[in-house]
N, C-alpha and C. Protein backbone atom coordinates (compact mmCIF):
# COMPACT_ATOMS: atom_id res chain seq x y z
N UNK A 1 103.32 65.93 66.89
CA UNK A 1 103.21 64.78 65.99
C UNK A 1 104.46 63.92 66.12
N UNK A 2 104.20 62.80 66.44
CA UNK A 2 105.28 61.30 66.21
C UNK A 2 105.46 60.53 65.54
N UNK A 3 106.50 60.12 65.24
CA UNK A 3 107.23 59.60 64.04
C UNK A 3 106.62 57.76 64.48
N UNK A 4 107.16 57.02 63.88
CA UNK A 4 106.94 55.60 64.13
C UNK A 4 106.97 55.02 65.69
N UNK A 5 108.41 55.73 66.08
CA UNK A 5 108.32 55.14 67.54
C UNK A 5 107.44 55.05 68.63
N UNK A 6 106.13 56.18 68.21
CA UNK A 6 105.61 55.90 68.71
C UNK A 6 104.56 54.85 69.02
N UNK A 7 104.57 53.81 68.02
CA UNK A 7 104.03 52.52 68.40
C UNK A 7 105.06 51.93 68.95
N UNK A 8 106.00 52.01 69.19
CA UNK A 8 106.81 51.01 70.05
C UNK A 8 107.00 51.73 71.37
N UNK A 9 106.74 52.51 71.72
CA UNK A 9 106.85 53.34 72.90
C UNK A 9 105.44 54.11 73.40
N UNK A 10 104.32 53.55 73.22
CA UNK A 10 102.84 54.32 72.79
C UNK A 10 102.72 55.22 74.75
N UNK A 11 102.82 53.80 75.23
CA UNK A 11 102.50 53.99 77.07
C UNK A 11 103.46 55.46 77.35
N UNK A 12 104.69 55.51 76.97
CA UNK A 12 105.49 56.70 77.38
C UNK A 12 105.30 57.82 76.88
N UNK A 13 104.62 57.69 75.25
CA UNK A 13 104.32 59.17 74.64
C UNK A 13 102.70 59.68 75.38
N UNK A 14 101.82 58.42 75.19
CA UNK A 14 100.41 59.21 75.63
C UNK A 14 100.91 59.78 77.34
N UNK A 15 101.75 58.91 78.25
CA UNK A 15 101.82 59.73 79.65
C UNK A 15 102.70 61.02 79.23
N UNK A 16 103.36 61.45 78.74
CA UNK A 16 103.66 63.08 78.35
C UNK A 16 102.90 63.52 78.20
N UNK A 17 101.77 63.02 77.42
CA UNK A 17 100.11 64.11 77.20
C UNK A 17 99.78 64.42 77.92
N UNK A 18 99.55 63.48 79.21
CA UNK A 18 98.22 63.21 80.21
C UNK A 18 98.89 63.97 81.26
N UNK A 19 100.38 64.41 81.25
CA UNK A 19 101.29 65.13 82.18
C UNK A 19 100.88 66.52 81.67
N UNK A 20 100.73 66.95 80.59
CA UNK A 20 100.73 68.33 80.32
C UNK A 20 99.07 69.22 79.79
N UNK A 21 98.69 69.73 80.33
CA UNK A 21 97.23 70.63 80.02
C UNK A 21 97.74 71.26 78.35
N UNK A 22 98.93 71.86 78.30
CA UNK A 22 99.06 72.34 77.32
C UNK A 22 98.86 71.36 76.03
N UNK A 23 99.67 70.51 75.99
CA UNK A 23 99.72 69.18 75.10
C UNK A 23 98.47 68.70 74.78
N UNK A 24 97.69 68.23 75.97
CA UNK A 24 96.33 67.79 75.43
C UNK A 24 95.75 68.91 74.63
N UNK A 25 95.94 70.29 75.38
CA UNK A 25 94.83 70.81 74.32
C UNK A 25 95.19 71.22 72.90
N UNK A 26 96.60 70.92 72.17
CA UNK A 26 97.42 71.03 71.90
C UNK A 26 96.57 70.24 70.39
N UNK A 27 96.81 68.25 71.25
CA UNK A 27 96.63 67.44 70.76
C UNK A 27 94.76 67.80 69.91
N UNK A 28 94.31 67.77 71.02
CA UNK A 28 93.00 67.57 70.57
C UNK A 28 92.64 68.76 69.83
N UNK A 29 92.80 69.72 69.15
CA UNK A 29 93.12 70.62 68.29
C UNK A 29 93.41 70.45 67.04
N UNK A 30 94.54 69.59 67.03
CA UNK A 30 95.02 69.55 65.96
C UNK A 30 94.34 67.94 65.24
N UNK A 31 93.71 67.23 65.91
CA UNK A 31 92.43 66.07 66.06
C UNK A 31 91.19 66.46 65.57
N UNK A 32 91.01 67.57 65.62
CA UNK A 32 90.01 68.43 65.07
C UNK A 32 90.08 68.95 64.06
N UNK A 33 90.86 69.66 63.79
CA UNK A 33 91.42 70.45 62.69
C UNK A 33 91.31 69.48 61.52
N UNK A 34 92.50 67.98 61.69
CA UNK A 34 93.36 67.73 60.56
C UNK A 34 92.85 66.28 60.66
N UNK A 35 91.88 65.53 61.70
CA UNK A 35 91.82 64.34 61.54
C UNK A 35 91.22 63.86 60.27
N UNK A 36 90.76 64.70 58.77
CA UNK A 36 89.98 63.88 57.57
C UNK A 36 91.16 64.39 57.04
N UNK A 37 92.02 65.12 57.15
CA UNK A 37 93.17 65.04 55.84
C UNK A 37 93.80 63.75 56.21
N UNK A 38 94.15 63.36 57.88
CA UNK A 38 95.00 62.09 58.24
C UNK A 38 94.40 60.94 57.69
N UNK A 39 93.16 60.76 57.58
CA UNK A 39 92.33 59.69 57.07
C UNK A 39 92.20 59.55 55.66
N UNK A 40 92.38 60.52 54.79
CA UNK A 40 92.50 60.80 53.45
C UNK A 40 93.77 59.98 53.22
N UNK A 41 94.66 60.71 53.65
CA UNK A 41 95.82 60.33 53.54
C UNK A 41 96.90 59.05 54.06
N UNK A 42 96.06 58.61 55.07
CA UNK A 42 96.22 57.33 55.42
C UNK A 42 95.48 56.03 54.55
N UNK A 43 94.52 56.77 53.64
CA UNK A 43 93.68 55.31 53.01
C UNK A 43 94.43 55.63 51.85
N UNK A 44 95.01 56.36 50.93
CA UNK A 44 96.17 56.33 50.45
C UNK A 44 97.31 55.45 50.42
N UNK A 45 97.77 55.54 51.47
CA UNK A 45 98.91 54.84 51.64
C UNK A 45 98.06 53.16 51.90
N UNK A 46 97.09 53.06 52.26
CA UNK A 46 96.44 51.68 52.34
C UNK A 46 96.36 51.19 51.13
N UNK A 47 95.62 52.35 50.18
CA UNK A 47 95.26 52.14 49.37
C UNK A 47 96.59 50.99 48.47
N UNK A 48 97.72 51.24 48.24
CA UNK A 48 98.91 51.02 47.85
C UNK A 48 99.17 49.79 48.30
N UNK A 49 98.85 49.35 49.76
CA UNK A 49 99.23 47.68 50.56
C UNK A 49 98.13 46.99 49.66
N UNK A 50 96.95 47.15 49.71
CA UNK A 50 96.10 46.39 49.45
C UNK A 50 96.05 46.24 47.76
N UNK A 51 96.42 47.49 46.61
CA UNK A 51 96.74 46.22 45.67
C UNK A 51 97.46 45.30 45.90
N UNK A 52 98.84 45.88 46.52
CA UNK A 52 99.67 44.59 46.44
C UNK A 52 99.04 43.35 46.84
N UNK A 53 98.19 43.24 48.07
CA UNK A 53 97.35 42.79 48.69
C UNK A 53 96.70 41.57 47.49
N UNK A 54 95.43 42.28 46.47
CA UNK A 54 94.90 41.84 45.66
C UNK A 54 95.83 41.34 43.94
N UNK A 55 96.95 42.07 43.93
CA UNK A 55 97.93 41.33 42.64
C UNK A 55 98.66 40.16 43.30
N UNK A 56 98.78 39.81 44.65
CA UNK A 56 99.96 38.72 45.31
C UNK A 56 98.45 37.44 45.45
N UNK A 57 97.41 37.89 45.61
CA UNK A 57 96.22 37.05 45.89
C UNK A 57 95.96 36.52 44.48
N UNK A 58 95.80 37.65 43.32
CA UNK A 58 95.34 36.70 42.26
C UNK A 58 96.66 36.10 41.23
N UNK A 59 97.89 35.88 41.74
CA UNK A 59 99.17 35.28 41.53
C UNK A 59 99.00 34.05 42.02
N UNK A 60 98.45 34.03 43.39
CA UNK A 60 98.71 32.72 44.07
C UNK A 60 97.70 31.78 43.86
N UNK A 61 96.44 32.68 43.43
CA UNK A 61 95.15 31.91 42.88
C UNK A 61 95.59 31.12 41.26
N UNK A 62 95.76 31.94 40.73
CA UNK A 62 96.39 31.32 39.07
C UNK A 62 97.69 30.30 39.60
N UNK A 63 98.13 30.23 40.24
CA UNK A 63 99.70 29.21 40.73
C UNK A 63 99.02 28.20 41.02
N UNK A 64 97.76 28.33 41.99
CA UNK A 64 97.18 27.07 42.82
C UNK A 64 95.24 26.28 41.75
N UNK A 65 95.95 27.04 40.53
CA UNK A 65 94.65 26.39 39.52
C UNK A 65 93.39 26.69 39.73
N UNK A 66 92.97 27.77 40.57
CA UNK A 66 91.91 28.56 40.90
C UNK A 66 91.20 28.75 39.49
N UNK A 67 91.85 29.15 38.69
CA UNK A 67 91.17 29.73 37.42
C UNK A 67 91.61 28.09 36.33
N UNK A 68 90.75 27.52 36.60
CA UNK A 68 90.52 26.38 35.17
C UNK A 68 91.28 26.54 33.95
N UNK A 69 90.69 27.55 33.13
CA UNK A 69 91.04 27.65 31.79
C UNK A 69 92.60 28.18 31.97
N UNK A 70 93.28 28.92 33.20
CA UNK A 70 94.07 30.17 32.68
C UNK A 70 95.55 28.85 33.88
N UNK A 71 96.66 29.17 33.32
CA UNK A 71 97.84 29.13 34.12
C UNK A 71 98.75 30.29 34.04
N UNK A 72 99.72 30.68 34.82
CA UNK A 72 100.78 31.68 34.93
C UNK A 72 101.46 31.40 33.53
N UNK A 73 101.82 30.27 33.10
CA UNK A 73 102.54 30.03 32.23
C UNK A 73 101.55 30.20 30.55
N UNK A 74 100.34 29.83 30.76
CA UNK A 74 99.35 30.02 29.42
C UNK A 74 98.97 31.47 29.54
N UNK A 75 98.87 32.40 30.42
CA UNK A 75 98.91 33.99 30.77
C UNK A 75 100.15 34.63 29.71
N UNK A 76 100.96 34.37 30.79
CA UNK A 76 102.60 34.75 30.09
C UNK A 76 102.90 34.66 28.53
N UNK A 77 102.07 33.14 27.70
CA UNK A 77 102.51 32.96 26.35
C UNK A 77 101.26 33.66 25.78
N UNK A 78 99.98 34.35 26.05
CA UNK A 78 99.71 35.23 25.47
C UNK A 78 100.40 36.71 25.57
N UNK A 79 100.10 37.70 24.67
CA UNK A 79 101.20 39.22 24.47
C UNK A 79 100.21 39.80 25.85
N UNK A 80 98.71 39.58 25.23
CA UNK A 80 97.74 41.15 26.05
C UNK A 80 98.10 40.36 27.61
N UNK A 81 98.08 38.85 27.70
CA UNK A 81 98.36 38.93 29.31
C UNK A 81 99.77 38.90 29.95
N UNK A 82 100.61 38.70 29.04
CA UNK A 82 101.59 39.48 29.70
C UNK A 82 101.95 40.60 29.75
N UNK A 83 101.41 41.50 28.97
CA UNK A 83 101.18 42.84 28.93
C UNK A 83 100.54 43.46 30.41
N UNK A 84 99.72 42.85 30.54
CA UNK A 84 98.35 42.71 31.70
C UNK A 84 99.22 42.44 33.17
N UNK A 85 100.36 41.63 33.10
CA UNK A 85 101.11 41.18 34.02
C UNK A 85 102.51 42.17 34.60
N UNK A 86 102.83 42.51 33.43
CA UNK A 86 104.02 43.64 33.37
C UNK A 86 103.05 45.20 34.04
N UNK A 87 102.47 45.15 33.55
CA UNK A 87 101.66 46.67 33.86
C UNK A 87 101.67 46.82 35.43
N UNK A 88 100.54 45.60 35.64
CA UNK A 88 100.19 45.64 37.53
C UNK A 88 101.66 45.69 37.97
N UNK A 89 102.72 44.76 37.89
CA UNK A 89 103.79 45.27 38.46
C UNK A 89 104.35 46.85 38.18
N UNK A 90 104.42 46.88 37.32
CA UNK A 90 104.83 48.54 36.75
C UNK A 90 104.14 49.47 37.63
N UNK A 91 102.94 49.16 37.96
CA UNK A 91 101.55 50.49 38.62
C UNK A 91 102.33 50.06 40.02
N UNK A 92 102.71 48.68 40.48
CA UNK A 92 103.13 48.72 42.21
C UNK A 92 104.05 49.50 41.88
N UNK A 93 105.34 49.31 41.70
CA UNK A 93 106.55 49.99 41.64
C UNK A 93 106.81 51.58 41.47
N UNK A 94 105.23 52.00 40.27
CA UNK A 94 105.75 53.61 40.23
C UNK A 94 104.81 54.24 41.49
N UNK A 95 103.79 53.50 42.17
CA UNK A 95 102.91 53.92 43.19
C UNK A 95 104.49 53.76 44.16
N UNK A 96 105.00 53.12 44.52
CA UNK A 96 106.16 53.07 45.75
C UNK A 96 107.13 54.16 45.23
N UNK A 97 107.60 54.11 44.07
CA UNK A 97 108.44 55.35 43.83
C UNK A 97 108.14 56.90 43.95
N UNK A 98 106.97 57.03 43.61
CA UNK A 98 106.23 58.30 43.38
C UNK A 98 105.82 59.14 45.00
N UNK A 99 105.31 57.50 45.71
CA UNK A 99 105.31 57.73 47.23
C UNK A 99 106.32 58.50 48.00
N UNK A 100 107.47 57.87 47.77
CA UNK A 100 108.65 58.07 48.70
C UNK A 100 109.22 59.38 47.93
N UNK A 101 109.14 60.05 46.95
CA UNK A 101 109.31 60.98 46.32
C UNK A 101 108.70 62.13 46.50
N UNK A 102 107.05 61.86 46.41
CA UNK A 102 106.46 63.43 47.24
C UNK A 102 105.75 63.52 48.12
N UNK A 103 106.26 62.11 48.92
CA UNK A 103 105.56 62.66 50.48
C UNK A 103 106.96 62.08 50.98
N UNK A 104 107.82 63.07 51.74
CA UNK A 104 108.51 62.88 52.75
C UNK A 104 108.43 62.03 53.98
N UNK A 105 109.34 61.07 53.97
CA UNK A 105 109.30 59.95 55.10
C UNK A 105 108.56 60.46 56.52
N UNK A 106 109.42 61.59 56.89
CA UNK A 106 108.87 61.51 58.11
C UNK A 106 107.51 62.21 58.41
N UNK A 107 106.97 62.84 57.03
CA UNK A 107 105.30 63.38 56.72
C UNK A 107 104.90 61.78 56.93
N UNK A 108 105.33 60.47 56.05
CA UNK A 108 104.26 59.84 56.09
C UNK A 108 104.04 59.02 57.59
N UNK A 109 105.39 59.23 58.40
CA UNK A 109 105.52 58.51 59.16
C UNK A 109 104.36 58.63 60.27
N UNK A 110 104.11 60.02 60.30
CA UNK A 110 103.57 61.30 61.38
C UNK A 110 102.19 61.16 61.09
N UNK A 111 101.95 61.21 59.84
CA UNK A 111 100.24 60.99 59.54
C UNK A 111 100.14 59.59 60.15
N UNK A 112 100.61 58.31 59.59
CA UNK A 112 100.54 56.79 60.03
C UNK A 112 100.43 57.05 61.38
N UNK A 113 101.12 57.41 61.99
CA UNK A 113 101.38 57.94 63.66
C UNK A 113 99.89 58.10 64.16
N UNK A 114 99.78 59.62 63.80
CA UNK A 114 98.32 59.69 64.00
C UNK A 114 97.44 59.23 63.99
N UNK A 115 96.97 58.94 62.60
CA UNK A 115 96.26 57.85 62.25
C UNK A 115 95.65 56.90 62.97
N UNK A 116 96.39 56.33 63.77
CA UNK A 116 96.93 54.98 64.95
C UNK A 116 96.28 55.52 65.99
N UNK A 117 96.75 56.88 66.61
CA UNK A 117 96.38 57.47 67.44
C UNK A 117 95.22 58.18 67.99
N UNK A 118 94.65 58.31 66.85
CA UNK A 118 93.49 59.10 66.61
C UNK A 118 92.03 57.96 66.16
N UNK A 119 92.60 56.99 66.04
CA UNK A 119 91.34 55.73 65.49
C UNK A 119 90.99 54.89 66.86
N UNK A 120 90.31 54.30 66.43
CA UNK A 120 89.94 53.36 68.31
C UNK A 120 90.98 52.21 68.15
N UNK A 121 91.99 52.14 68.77
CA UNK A 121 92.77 51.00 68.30
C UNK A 121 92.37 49.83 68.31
N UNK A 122 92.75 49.49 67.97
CA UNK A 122 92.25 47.73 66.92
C UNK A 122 90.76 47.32 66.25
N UNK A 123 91.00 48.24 65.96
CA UNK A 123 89.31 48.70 65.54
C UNK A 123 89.66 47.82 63.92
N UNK A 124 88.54 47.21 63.53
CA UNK A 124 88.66 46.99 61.59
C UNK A 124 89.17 48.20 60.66
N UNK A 125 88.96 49.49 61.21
CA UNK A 125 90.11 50.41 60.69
C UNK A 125 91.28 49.94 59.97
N UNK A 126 91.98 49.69 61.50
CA UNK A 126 93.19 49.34 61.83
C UNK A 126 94.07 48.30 60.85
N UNK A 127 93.03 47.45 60.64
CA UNK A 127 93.47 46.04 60.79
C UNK A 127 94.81 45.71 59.55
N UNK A 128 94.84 46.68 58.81
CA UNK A 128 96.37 47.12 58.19
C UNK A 128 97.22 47.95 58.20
N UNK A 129 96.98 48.37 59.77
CA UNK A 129 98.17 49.55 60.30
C UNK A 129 99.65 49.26 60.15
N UNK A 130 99.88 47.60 60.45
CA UNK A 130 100.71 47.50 60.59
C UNK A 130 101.41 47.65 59.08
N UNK A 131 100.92 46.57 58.34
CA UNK A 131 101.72 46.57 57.27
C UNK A 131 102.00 47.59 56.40
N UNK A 132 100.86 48.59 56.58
CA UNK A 132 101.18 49.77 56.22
C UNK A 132 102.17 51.04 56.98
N UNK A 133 102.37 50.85 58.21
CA UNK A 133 103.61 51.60 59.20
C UNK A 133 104.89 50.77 58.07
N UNK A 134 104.82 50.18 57.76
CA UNK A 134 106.05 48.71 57.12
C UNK A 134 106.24 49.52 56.14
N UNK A 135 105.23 49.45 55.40
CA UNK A 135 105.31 50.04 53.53
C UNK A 135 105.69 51.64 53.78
N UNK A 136 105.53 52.74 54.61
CA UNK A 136 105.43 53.86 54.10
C UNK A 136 106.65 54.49 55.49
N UNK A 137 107.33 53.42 56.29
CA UNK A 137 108.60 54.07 57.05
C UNK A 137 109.68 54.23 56.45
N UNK A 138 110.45 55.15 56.92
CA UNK A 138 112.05 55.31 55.91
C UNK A 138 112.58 54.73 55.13
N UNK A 139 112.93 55.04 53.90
CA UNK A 139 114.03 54.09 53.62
C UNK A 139 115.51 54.80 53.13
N UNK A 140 115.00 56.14 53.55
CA UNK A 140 116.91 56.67 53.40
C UNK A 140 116.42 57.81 52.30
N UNK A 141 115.82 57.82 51.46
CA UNK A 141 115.73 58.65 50.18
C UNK A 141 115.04 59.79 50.41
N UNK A 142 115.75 60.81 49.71
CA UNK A 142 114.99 62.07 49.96
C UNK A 142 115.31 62.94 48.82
N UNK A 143 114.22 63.31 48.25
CA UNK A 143 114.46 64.41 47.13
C UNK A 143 114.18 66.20 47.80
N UNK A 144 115.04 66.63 46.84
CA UNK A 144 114.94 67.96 48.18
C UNK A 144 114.14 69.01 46.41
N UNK A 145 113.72 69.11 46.41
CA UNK A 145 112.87 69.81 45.42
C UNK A 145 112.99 71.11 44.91
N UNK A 146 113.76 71.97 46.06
CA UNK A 146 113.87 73.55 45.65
C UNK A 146 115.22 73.35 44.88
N UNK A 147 116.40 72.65 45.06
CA UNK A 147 117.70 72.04 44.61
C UNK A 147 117.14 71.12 43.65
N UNK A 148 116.15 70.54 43.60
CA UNK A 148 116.40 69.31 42.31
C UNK A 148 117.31 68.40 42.43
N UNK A 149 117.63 67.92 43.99
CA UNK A 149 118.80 67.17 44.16
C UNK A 149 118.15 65.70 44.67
N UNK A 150 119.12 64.62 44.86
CA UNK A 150 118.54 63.23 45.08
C UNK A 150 119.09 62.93 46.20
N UNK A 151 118.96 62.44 47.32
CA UNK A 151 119.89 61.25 48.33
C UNK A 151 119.58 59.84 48.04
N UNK A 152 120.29 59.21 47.59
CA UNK A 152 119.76 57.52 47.23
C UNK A 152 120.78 56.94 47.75
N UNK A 153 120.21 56.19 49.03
CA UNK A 153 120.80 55.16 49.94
C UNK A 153 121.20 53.79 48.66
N UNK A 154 121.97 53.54 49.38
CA UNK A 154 122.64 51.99 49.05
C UNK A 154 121.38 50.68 48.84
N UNK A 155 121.54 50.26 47.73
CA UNK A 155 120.50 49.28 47.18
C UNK A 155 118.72 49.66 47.20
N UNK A 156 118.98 50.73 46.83
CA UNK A 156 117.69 51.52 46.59
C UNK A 156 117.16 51.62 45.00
N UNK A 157 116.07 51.02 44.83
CA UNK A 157 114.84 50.66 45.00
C UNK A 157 114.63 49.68 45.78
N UNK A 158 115.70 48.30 45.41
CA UNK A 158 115.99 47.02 45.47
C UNK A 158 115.13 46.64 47.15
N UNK A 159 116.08 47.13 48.29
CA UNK A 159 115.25 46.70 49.31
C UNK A 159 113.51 47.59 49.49
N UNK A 160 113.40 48.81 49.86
CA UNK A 160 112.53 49.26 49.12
C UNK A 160 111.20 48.01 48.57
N UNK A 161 111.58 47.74 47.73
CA UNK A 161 110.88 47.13 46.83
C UNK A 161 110.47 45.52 47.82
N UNK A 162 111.18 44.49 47.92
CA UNK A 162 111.51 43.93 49.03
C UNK A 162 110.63 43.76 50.26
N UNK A 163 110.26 44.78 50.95
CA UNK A 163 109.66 44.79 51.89
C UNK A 163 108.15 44.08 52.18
N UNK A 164 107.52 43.79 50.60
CA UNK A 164 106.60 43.00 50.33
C UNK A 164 107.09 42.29 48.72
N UNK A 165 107.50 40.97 49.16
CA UNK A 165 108.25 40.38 48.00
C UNK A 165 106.93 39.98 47.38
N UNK A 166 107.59 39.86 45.86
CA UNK A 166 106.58 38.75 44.85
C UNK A 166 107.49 38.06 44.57
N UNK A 167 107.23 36.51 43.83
CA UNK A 167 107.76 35.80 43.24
C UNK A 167 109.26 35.88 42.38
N UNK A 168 110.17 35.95 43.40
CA UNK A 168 111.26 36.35 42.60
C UNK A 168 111.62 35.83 41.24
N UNK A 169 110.93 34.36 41.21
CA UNK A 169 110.90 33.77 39.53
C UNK A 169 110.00 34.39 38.49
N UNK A 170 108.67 35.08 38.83
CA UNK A 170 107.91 35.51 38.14
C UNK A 170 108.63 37.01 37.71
N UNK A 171 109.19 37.99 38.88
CA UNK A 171 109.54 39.15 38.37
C UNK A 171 111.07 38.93 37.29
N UNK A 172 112.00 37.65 37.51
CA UNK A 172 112.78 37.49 36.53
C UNK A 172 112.45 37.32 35.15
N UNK A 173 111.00 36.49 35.27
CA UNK A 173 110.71 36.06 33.68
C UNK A 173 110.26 37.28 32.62
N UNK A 174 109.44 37.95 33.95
CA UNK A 174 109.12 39.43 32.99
C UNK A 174 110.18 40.48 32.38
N UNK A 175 111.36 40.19 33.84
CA UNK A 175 112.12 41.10 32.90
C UNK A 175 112.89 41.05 31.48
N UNK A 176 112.93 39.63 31.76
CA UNK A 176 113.58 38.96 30.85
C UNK A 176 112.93 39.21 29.55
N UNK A 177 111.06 39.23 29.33
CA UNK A 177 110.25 39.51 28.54
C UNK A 177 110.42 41.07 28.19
N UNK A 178 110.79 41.67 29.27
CA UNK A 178 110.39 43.34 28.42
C UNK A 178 112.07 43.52 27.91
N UNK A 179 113.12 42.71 28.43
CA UNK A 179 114.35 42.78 27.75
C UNK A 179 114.27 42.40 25.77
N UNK A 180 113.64 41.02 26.24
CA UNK A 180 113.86 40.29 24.32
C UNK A 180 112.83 40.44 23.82
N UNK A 181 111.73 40.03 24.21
CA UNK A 181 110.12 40.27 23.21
C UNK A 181 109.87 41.94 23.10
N UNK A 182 109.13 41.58 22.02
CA UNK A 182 108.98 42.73 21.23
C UNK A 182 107.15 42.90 21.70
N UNK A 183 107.06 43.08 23.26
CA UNK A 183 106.02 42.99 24.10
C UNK A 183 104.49 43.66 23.31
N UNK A 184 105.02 44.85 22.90
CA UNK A 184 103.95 46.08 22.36
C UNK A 184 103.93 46.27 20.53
N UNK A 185 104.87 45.08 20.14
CA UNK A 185 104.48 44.99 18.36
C UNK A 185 104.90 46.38 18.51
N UNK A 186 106.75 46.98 18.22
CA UNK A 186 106.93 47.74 18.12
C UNK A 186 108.07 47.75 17.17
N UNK A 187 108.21 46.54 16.81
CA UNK A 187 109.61 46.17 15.66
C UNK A 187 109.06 46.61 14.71
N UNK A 188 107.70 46.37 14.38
CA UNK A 188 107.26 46.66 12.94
C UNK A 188 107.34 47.94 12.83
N UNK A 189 107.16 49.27 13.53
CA UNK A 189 107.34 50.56 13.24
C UNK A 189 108.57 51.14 13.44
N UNK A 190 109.62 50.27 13.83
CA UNK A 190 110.71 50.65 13.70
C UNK A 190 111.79 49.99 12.52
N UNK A 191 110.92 49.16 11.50
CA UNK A 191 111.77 48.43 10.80
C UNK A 191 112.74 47.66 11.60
N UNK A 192 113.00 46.80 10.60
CA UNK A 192 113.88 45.83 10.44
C UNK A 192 115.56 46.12 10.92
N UNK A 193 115.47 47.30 11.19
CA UNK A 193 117.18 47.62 11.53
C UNK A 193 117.43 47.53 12.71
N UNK A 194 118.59 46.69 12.65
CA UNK A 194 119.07 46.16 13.56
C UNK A 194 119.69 47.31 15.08
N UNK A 195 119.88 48.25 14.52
CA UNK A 195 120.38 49.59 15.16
C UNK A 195 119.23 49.94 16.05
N UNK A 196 117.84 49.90 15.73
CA UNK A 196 116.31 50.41 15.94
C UNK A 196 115.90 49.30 17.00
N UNK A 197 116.56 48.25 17.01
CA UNK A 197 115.61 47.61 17.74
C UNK A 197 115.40 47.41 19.44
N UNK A 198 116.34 48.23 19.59
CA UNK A 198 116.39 48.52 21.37
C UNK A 198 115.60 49.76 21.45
N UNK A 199 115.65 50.35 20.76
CA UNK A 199 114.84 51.46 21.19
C UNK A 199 113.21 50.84 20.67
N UNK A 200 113.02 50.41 19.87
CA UNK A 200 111.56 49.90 19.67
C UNK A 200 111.37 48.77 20.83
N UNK A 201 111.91 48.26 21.52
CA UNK A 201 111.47 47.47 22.75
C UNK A 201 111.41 48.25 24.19
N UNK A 202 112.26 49.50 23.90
CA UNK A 202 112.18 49.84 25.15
C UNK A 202 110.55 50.94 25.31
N UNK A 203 110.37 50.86 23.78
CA UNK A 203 109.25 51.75 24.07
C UNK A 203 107.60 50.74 23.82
């Protein structure tokens, strides 16, 4: 099994195969065995491009007046749709965190690998291999699980996150919203005290 390089080097890895009897039968074995977990697990990780896919589509539809009645800005000054707005970002972000957390980079790299390898290339399969090799290659982080320990590279989530931008004005305004508004009507169960009121916004 190969890590990413092997789309940038495809001609040099398949002639090692085609050089060795052992390898092929090696390959096609383990093609047999494991090709519906790779496919499971590759529409997974698709699964993940293509919201982004469908939340960056219906952003740019509401920006470009697609929807009549609704604007980004008449969204935002209702609570439930900015609620509605904060969330979908929230679901990308803990789907990318959660990713890189319990599937090991170079697991996802190796399935993607396959994946590639094992499909008819350029097949409608395909046709988001790439951006998905993009979304699910290294980014430095590794949780080691039997230790309970972290490695967190330098500006991590930040680039991470990055790699398929949204609206850097839209993700400022929200934060700005889950910073001061009281998003989830949570002042009222925390009273009026002034001491209470960070913790009633953060929840």
């Amino acid at each position: 099994m190969w890590d990413l390089n092997y789309i940038a080097e495809q001609d040099r890895y398949d002639l090692m195969l085609q050089e060795s009897t052992e390898l092929l039968n090696l390959d096609e074995a383990f093609r047999e065995s494991y090709i519906d977990i790779v496919k499971r697990f590759y529409n997974m990780f698709e699964s993940i491009y293509k919201y982004f896919q469908m939340l960056q589509v219906f952003l740019s539809d509401v920006n470009e007046g697609k929807y009549i009645e609704f604007t980004l800005e008449a969204i935002l000054s209702e609570k439930e749709g900015k609620r509605l707005i904060i969330e979908a970002l929230y679901n990308y972000g803990a789907m990318l965190l959660l990713l890189d957390r319990l599937i090991p980079s170079i697991a996802r790299e190796r399935i993607v690998t396959c994946y590639i390898r094992y499909s008819n290339f350029g097949s409608s399969d395909q046709s988001n291999s790439t951006a998905v090799a993009k979304l699910i290659k290294s980014t430095g982080y590794f949780y080691n699980k039997a230790m309970n320990t972290e490695t967190i590279p330098e500006q991590y989530p930040a680039k991470y996150f990055s790699r398929f931008k949204l609206d850097p004005r839209l993700v400022e305004s929200l934060l700005n919203s889950m910073k001061d508004d009281d998003i989830y009507d949570k002042l009222a169960v925390y009273g009026n005290n002034p001491l209470h009121r960070s913790l009633a916004l953060a929840n």
